[in-house]
C-alpha atoms as a PDB file:
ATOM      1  CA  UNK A   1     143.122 -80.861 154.712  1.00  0.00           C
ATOM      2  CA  UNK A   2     143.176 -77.352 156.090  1.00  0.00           C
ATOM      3  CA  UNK A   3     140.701 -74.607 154.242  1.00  0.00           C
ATOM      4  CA  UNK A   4     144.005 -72.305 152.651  1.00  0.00           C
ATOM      5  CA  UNK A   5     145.946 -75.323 151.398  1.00  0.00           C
ATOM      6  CA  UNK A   6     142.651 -76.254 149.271  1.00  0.00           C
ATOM      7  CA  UNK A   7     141.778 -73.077 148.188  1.00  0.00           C
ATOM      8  CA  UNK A   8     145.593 -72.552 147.477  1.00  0.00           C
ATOM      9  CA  UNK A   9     145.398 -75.749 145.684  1.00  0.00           C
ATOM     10  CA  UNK A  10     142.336 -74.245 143.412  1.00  0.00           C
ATOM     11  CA  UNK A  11     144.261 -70.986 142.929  1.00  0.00           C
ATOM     12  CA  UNK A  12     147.530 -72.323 141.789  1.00  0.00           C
ATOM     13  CA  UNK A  13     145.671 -74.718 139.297  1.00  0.00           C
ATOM     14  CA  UNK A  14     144.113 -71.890 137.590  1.00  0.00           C
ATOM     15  CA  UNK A  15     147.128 -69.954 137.486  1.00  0.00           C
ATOM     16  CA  UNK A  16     148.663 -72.648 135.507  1.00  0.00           C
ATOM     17  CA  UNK A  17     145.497 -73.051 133.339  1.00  0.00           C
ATOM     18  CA  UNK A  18     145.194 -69.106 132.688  1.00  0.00           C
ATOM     19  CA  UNK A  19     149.010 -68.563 132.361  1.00  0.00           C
ATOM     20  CA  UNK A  20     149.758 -71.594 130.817  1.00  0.00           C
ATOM     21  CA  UNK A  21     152.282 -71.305 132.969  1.00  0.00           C
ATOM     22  CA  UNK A  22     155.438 -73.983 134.431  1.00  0.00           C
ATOM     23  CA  UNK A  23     155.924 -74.983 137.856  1.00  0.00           C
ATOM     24  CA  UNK A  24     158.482 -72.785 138.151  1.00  0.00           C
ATOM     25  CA  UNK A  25     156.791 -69.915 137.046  1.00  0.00           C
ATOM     26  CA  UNK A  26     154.388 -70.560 139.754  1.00  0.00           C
ATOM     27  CA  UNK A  27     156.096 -71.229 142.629  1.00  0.00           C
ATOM     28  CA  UNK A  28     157.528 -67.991 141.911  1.00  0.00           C
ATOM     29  CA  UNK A  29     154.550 -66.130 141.793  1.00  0.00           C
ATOM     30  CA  UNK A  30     153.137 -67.725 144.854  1.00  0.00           C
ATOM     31  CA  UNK A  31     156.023 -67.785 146.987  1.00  0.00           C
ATOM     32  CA  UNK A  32     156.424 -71.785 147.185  1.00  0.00           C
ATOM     33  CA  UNK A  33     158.323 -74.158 146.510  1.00  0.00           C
ATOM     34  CA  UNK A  34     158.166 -76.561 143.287  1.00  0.00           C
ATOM     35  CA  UNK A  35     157.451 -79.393 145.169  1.00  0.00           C
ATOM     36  CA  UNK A  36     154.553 -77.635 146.826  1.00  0.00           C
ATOM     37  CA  UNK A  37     152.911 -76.608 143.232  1.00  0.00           C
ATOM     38  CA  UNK A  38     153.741 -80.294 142.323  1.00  0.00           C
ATOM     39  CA  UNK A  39     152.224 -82.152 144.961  1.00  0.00           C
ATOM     40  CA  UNK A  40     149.004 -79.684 145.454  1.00  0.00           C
ATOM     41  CA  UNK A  41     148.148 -80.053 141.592  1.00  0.00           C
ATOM     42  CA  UNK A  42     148.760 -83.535 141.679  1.00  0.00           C
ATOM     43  CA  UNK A  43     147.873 -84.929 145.020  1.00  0.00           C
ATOM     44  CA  UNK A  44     145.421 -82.515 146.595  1.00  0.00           C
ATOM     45  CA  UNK A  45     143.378 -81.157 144.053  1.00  0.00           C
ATOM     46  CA  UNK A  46     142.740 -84.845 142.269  1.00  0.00           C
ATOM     47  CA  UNK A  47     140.865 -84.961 145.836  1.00  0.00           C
ATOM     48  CA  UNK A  48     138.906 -81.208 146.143  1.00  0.00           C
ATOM     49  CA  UNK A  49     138.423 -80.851 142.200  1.00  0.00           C
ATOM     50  CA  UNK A  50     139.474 -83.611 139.584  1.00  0.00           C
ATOM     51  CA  UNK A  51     138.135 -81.907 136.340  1.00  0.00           C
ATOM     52  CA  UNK A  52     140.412 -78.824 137.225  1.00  0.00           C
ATOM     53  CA  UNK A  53     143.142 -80.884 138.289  1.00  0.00           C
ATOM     54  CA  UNK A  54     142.700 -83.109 135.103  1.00  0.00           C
ATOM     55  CA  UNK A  55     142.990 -79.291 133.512  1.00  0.00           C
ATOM     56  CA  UNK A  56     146.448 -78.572 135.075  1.00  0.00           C
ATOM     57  CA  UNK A  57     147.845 -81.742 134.173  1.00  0.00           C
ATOM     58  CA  UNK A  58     147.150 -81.395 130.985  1.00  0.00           C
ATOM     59  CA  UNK A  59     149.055 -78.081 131.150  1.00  0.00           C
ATOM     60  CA  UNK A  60     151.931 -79.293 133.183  1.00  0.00           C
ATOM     61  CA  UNK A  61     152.629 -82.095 130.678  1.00  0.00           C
ATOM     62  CA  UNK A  62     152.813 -79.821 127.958  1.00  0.00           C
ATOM     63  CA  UNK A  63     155.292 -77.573 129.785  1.00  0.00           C
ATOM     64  CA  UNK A  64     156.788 -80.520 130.685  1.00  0.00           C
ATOM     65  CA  UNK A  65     157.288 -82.435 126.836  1.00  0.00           C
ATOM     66  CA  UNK A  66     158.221 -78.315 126.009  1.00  0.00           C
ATOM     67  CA  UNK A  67     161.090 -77.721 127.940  1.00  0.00           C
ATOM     68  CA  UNK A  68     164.246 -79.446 126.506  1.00  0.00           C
ATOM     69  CA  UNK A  69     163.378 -77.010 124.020  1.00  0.00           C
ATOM     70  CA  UNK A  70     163.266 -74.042 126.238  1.00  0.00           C
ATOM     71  CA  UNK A  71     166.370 -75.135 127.917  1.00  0.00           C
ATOM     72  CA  UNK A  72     167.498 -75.167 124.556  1.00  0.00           C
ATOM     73  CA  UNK A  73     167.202 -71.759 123.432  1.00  0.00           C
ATOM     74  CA  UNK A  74     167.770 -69.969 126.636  1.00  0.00           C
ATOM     75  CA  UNK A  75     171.455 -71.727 126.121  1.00  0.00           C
ATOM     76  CA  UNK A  76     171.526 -70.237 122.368  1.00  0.00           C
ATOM     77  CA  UNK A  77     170.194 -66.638 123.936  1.00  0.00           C
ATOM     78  CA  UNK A  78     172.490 -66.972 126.597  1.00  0.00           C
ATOM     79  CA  UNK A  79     175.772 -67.128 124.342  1.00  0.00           C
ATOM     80  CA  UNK A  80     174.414 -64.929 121.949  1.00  0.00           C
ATOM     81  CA  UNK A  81     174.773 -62.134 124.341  1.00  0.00           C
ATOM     82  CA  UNK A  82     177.933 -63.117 125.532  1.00  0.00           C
ATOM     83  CA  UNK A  83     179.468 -62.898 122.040  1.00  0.00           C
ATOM     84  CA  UNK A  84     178.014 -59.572 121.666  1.00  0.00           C
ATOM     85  CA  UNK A  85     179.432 -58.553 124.857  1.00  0.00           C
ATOM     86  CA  UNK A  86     182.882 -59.699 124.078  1.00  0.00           C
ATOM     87  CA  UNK A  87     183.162 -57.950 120.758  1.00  0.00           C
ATOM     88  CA  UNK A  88     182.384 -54.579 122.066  1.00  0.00           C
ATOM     89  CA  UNK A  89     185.667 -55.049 123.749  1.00  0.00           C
END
């Protein structure tokens, strides 16, 4: 594996530890895709660091179990502001 996808690999992992952050949330804030954040916690760093890896997982699975639930009430949000909106009209 190339030096930056490792150290990439490190980074993103404890951006999801510190953050407690999603996949999504992270491929945003690195610029990547899903898949990428996916397979470099997963797949790579199992390889350069398993203990932070193990971390990360533990984080991800979380998120994971969590987000029917999220999903959930950004639906509710979502058509609570549309009633508002249509009643100012």
């Amino acid at each position: 594996m190339k030096g930056y996808i490792e150290e990439r690999a490190v980074e993103i992992a404890n951006y999801i530890i510190e953050n407690n952050a999603t996949v999504r949330q992270t491929a945003k804030q690195f610029g990547i895709s899903k898949s990428t954040v996916h397979k470099d916690v997963t797949e790579r760093l199992t390889q350069i660091n398993p203990a932070l890896a193990n971390k990360a997982r533990v984080v991800l699975d979380l998120n994971k179990s969590e987000r029917h639930i999220r999903g959930g009430m950004a639906t509710k949000e979502k058509y609570l502001h549309k009633s508002k909106y249509h009643q100012n009209f």
